[in-house]
PDB file of N, CA and C in Angstrom:
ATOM      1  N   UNK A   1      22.390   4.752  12.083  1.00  0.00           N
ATOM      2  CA  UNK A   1      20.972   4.622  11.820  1.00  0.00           C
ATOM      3  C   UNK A   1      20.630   3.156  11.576  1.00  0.00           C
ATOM      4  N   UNK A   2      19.872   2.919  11.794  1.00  0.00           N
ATOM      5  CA  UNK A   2      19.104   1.644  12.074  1.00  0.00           C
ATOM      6  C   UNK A   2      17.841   1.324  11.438  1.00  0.00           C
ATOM      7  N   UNK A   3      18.535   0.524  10.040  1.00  0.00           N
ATOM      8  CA  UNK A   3      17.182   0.006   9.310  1.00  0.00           C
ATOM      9  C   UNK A   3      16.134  -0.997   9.657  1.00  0.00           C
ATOM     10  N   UNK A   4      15.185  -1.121   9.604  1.00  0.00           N
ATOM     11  CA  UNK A   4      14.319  -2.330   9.515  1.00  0.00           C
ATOM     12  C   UNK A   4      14.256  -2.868   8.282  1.00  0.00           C
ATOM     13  N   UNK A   5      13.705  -4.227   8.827  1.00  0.00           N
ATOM     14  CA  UNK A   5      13.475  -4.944   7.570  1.00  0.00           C
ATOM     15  C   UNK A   5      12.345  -4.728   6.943  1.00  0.00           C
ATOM     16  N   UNK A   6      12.295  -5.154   5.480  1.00  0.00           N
ATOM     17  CA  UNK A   6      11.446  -4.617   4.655  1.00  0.00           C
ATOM     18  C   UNK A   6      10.300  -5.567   4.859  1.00  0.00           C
ATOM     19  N   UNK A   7       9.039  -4.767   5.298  1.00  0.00           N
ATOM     20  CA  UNK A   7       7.840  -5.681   5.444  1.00  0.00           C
ATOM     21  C   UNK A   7       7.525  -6.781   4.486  1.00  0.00           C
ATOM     22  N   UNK A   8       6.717  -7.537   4.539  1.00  0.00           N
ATOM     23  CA  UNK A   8       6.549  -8.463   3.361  1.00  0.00           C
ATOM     24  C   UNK A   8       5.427  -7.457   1.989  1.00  0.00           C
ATOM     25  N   UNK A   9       4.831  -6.553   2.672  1.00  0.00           N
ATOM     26  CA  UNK A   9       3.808  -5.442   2.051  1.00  0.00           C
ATOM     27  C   UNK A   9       5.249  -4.505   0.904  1.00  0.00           C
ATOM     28  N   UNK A  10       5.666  -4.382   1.996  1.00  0.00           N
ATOM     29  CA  UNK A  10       6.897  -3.405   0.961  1.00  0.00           C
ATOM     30  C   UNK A  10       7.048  -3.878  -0.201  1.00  0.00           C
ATOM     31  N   UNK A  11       8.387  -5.277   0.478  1.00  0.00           N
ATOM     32  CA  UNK A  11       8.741  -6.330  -0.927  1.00  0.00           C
ATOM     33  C   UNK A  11       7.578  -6.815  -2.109  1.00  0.00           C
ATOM     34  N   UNK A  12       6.214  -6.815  -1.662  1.00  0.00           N
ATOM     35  CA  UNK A  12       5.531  -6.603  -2.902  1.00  0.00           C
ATOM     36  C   UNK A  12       5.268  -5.697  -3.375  1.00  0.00           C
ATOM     37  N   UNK A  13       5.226  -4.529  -3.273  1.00  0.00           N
ATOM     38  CA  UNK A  13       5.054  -3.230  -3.621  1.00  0.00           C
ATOM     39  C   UNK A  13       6.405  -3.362  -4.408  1.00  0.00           C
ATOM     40  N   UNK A  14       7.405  -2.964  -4.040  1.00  0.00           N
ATOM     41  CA  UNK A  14       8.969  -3.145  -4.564  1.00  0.00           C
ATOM     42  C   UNK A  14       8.887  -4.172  -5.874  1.00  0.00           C
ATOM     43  N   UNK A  15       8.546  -5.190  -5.639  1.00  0.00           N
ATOM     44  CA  UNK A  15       9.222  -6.628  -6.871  1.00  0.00           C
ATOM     45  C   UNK A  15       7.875  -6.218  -7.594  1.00  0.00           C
ATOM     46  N   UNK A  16       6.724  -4.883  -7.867  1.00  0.00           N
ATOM     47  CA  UNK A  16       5.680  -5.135  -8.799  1.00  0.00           C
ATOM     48  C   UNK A  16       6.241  -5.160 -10.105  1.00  0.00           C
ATOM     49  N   UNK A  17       5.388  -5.434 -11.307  1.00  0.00           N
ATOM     50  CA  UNK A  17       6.243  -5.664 -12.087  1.00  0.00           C
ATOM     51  C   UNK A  17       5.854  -4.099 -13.096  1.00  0.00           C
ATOM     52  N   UNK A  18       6.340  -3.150 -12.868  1.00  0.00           N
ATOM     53  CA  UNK A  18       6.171  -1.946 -13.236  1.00  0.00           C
ATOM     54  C   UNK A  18       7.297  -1.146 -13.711  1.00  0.00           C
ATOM     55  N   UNK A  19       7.510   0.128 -14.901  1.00  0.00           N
ATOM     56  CA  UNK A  19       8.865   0.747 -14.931  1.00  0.00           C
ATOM     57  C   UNK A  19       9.173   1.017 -13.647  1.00  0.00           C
ATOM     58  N   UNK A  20      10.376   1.520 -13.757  1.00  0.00           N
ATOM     59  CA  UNK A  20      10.719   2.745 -12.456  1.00  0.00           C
ATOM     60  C   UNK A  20      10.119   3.885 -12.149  1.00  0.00           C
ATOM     61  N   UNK A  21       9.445   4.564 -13.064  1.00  0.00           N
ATOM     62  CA  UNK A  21       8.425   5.683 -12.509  1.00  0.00           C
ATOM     63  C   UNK A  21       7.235   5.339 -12.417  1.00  0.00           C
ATOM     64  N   UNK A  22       6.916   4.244 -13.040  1.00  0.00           N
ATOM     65  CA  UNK A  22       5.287   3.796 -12.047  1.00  0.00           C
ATOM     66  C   UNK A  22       5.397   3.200 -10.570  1.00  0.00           C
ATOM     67  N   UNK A  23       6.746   2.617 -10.471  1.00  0.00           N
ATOM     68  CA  UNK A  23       7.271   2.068  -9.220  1.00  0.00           C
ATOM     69  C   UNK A  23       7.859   2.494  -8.087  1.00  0.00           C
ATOM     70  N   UNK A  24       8.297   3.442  -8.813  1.00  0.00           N
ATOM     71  CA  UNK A  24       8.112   5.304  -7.685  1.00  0.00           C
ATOM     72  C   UNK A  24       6.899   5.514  -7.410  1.00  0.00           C
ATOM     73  N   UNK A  25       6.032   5.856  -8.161  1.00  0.00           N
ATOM     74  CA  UNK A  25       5.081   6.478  -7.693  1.00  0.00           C
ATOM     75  C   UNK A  25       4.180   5.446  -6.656  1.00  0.00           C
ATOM     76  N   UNK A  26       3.927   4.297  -6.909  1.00  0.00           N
ATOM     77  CA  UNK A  26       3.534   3.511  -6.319  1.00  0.00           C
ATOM     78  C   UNK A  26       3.756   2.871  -4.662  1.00  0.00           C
ATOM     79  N   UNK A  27       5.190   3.306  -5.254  1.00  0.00           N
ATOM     80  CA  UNK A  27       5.783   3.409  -3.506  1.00  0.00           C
ATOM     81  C   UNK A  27       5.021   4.314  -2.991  1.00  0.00           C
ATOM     82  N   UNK A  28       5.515   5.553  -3.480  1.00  0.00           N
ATOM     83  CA  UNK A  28       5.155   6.499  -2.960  1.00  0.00           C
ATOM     84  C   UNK A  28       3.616   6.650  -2.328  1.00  0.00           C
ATOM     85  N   UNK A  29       2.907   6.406  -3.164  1.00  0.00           N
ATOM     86  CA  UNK A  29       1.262   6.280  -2.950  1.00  0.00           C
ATOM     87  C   UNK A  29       0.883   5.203  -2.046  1.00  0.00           C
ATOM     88  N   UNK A  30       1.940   4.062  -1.882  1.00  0.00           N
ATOM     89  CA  UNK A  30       2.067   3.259  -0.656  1.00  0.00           C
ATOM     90  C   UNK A  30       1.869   3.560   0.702  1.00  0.00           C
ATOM     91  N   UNK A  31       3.556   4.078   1.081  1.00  0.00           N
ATOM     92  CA  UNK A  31       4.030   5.212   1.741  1.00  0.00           C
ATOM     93  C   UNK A  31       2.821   6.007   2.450  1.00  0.00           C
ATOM     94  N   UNK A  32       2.511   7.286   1.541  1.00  0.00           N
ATOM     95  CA  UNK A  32       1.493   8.257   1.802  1.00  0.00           C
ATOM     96  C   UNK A  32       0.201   7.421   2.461  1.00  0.00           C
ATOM     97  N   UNK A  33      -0.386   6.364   1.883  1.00  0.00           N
ATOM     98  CA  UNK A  33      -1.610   5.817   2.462  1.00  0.00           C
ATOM     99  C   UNK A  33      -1.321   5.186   3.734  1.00  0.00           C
ATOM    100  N   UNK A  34      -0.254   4.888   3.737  1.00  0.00           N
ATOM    101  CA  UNK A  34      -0.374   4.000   5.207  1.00  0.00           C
ATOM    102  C   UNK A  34       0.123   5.043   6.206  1.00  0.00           C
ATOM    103  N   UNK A  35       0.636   5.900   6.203  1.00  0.00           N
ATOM    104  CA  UNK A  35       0.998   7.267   7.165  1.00  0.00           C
ATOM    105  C   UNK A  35      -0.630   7.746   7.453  1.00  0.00           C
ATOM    106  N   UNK A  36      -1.412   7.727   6.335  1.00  0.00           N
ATOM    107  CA  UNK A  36      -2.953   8.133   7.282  1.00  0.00           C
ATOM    108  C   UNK A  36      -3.840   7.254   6.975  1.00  0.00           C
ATOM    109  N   UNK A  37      -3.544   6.028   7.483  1.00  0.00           N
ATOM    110  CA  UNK A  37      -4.225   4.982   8.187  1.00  0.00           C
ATOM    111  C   UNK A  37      -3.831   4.086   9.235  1.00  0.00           C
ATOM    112  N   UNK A  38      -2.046   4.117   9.102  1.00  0.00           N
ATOM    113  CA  UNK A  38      -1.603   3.296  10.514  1.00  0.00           C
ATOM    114  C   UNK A  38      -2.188   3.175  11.737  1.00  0.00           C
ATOM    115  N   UNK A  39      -2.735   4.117  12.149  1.00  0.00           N
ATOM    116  CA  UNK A  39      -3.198   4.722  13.586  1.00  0.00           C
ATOM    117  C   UNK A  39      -4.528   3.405  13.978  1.00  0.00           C
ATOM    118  N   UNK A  40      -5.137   2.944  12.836  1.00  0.00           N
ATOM    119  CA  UNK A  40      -6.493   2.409  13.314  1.00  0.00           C
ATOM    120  C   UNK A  40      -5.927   0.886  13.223  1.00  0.00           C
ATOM    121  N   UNK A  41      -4.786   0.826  13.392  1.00  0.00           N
ATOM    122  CA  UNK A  41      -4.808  -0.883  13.273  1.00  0.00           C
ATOM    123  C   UNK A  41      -3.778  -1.741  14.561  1.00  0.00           C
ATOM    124  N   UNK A  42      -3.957  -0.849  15.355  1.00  0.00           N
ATOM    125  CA  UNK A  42      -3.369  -1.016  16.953  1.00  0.00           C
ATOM    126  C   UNK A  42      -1.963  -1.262  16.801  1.00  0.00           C
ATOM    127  N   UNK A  43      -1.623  -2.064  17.621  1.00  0.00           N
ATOM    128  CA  UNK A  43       0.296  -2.024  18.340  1.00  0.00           C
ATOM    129  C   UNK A  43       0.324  -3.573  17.797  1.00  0.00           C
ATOM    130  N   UNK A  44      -0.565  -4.437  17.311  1.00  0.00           N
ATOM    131  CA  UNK A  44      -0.594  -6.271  17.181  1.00  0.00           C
ATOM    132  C   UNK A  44       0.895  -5.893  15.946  1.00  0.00           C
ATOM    133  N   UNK A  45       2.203  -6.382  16.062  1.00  0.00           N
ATOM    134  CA  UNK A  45       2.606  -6.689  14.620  1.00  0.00           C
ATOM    135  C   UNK A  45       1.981  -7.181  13.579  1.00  0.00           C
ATOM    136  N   UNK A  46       0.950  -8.510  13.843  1.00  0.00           N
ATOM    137  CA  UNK A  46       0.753  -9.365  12.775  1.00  0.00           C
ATOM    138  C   UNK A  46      -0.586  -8.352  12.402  1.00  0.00           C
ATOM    139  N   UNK A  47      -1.585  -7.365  13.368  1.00  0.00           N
ATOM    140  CA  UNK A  47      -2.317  -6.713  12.536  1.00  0.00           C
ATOM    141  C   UNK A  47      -2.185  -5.626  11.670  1.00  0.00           C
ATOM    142  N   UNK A  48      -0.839  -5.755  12.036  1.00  0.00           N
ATOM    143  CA  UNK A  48      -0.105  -4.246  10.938  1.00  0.00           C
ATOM    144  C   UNK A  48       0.166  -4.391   9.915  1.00  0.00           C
ATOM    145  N   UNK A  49       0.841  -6.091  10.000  1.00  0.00           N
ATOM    146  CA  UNK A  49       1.371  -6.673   8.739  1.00  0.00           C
ATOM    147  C   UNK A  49       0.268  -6.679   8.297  1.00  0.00           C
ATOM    148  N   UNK A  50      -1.213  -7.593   8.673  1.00  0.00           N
ATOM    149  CA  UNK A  50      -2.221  -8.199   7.778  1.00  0.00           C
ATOM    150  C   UNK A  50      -2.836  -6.616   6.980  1.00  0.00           C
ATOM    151  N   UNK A  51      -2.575  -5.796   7.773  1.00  0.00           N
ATOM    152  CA  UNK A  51      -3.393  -4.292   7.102  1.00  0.00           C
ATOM    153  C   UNK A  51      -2.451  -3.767   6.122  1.00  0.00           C
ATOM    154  N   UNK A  52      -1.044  -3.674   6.084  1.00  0.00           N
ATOM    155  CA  UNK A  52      -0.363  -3.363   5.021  1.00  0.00           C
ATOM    156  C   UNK A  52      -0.021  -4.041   3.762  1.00  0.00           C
ATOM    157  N   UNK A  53      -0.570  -5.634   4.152  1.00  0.00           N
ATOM    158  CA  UNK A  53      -0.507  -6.534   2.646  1.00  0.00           C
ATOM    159  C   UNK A  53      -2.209  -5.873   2.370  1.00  0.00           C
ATOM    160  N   UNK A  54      -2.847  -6.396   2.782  1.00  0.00           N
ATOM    161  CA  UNK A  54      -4.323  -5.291   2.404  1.00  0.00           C
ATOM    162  C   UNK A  54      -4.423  -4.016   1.721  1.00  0.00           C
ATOM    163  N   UNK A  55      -3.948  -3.095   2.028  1.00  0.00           N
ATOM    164  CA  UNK A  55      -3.589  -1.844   1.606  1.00  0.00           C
ATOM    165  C   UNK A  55      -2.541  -2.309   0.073  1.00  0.00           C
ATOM    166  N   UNK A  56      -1.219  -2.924   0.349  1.00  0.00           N
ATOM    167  CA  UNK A  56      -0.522  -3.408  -1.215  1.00  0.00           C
ATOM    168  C   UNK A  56      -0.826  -3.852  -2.114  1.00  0.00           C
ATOM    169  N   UNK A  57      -2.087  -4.814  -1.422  1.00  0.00           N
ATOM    170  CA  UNK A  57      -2.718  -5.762  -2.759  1.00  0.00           C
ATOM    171  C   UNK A  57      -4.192  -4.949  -3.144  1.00  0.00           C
ATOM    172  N   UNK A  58      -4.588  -4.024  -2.350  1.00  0.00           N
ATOM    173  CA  UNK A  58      -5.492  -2.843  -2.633  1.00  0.00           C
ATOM    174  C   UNK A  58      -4.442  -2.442  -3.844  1.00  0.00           C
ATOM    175  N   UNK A  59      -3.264  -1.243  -3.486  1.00  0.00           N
ATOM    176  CA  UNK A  59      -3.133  -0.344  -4.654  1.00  0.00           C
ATOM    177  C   UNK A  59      -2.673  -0.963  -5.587  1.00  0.00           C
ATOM    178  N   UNK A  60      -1.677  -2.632  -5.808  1.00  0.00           N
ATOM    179  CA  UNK A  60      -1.320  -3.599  -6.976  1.00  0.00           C
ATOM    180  C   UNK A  60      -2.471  -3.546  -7.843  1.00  0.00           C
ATOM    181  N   UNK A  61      -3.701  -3.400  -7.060  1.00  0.00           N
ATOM    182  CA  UNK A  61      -5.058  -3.816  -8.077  1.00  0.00           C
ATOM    183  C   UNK A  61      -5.506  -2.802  -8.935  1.00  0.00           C
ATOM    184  N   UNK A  62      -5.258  -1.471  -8.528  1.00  0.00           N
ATOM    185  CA  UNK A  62      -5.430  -0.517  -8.917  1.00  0.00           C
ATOM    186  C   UNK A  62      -4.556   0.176  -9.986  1.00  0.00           C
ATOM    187  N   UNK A  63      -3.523   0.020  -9.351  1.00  0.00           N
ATOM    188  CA  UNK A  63      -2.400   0.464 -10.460  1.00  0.00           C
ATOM    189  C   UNK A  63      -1.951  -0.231 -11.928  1.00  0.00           C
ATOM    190  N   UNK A  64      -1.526   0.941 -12.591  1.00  0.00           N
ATOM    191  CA  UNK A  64      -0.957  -0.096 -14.053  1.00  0.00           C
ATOM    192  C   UNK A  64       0.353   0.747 -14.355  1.00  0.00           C
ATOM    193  N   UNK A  65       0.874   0.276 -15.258  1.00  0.00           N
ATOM    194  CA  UNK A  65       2.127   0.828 -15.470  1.00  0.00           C
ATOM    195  C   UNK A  65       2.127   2.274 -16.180  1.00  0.00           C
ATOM    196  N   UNK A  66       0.896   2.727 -16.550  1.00  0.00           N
ATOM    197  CA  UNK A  66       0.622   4.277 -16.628  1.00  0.00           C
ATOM    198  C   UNK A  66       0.591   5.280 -15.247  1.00  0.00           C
ATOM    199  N   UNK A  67       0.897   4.591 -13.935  1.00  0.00           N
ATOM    200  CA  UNK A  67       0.281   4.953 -12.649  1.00  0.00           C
ATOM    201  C   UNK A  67       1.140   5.875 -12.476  1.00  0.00           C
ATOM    202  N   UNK A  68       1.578   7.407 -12.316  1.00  0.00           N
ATOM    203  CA  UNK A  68       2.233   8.150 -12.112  1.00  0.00           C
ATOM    204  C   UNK A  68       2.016   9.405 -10.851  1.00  0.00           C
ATOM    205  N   UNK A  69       0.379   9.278 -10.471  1.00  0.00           N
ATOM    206  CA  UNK A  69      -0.230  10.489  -9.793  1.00  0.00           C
ATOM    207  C   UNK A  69      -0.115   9.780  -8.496  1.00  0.00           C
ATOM    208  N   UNK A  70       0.773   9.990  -7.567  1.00  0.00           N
ATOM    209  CA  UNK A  70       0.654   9.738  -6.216  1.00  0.00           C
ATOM    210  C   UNK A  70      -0.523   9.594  -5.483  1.00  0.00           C
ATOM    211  N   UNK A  71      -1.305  11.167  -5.166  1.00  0.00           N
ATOM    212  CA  UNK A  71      -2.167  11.311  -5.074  1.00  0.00           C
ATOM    213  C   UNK A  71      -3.907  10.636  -5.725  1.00  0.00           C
ATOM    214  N   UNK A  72      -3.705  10.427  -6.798  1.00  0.00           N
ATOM    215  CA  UNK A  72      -4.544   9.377  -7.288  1.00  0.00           C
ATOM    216  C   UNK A  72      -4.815   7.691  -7.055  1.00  0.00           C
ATOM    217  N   UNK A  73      -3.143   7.376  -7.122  1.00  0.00           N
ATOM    218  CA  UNK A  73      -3.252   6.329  -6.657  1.00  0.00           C
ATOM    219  C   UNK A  73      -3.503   6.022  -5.168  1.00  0.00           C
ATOM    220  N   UNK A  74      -2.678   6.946  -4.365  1.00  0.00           N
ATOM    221  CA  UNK A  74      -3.127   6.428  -2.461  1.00  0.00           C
ATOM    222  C   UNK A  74      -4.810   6.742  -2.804  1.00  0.00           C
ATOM    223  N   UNK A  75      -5.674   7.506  -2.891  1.00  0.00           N
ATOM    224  CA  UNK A  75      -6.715   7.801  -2.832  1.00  0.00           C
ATOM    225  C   UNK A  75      -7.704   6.365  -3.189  1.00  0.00           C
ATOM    226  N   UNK A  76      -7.582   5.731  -4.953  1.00  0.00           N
ATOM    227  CA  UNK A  76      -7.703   4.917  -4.981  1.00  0.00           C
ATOM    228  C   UNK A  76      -7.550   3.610  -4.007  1.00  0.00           C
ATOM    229  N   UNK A  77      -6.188   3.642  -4.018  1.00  0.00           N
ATOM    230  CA  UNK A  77      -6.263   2.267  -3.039  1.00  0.00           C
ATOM    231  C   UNK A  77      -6.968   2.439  -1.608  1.00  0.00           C
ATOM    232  N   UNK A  78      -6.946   3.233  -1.265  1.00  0.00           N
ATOM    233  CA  UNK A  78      -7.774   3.672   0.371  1.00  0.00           C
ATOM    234  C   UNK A  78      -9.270   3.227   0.155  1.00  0.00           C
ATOM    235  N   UNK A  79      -9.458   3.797  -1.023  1.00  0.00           N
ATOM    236  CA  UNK A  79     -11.138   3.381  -1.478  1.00  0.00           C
ATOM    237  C   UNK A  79     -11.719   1.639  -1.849  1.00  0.00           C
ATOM    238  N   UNK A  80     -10.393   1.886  -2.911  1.00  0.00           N
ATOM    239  CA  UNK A  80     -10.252   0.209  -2.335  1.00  0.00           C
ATOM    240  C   UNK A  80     -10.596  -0.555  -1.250  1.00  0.00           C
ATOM    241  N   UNK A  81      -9.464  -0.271  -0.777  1.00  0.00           N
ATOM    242  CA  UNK A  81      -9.102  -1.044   0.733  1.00  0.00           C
ATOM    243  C   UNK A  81     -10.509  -1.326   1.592  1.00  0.00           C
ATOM    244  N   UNK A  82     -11.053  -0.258   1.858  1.00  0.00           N
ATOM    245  CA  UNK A  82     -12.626   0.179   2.586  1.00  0.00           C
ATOM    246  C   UNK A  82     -13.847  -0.826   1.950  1.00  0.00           C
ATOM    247  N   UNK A  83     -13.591  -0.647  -0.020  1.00  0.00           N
ATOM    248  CA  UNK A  83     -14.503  -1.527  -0.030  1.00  0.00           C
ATOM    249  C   UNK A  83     -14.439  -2.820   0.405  1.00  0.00           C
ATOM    250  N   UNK A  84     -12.602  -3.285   0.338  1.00  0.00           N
ATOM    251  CA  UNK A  84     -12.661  -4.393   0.058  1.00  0.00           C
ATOM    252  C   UNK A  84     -12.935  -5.086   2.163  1.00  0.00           C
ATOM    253  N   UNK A  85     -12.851  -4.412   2.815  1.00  0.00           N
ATOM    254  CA  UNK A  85     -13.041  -4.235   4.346  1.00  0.00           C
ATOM    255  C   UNK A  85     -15.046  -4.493   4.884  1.00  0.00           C
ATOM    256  N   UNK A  86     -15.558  -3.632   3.784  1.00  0.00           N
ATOM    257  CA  UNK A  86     -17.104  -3.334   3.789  1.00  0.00           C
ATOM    258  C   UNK A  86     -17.504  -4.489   2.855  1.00  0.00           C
ATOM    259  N   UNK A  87     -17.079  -5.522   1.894  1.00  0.00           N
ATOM    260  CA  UNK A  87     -17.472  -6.884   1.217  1.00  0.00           C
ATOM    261  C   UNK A  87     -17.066  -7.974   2.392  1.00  0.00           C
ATOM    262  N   UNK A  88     -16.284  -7.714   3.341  1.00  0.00           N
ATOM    263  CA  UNK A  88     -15.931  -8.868   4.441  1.00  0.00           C
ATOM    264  C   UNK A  88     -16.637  -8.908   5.526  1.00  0.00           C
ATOM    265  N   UNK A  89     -17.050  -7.587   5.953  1.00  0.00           N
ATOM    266  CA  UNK A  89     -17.546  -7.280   7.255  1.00  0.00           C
ATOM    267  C   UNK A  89     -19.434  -7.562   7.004  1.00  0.00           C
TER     268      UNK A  89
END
């Protein structure tokens, strides 16, 4: 099996400075958000990268070290993300 390397979005998600179960979950809520949003940000590498540091520094903003609800947090950061997409556009 054949790993890839860890995006630069990951490694910040990963090095946040959170316990281990806010840092689970956070992955996780990572993870989950970008599985239903990948689709809208084409085949460009660098626009995948620029949308998944977007999306990381979306849920970093959101989260705190109480962050445990998967589901709460992807939701959040998605909402995030949109606003922070709809203040640029």
């Amino acid at each position: 099996m054949i790993r890839e390397a860890p995006t630069k979005a990951r490694q910040l998600i990963d090095g946040a400075s959170f316990g281990p179960e806010a840092l689970k979950a956070v992955g996780a809520a990572f993870d989950a958000a970008w599985s239903e949003i990948a689709g809208n940000f084409g085949d460009d590498p660098a626009d995948v990268e620029k949308a998944r540091l977007r999306l990381a520094n979306a849920l970093l903003s959101i989260a705190d070290e109480d962050s445990r609800d998967v589901e709460v947090l992807k939701r959040a950061a998605l909402q995030r993300m949109a606003l922070d997409y709809r203040r640029r556009g």
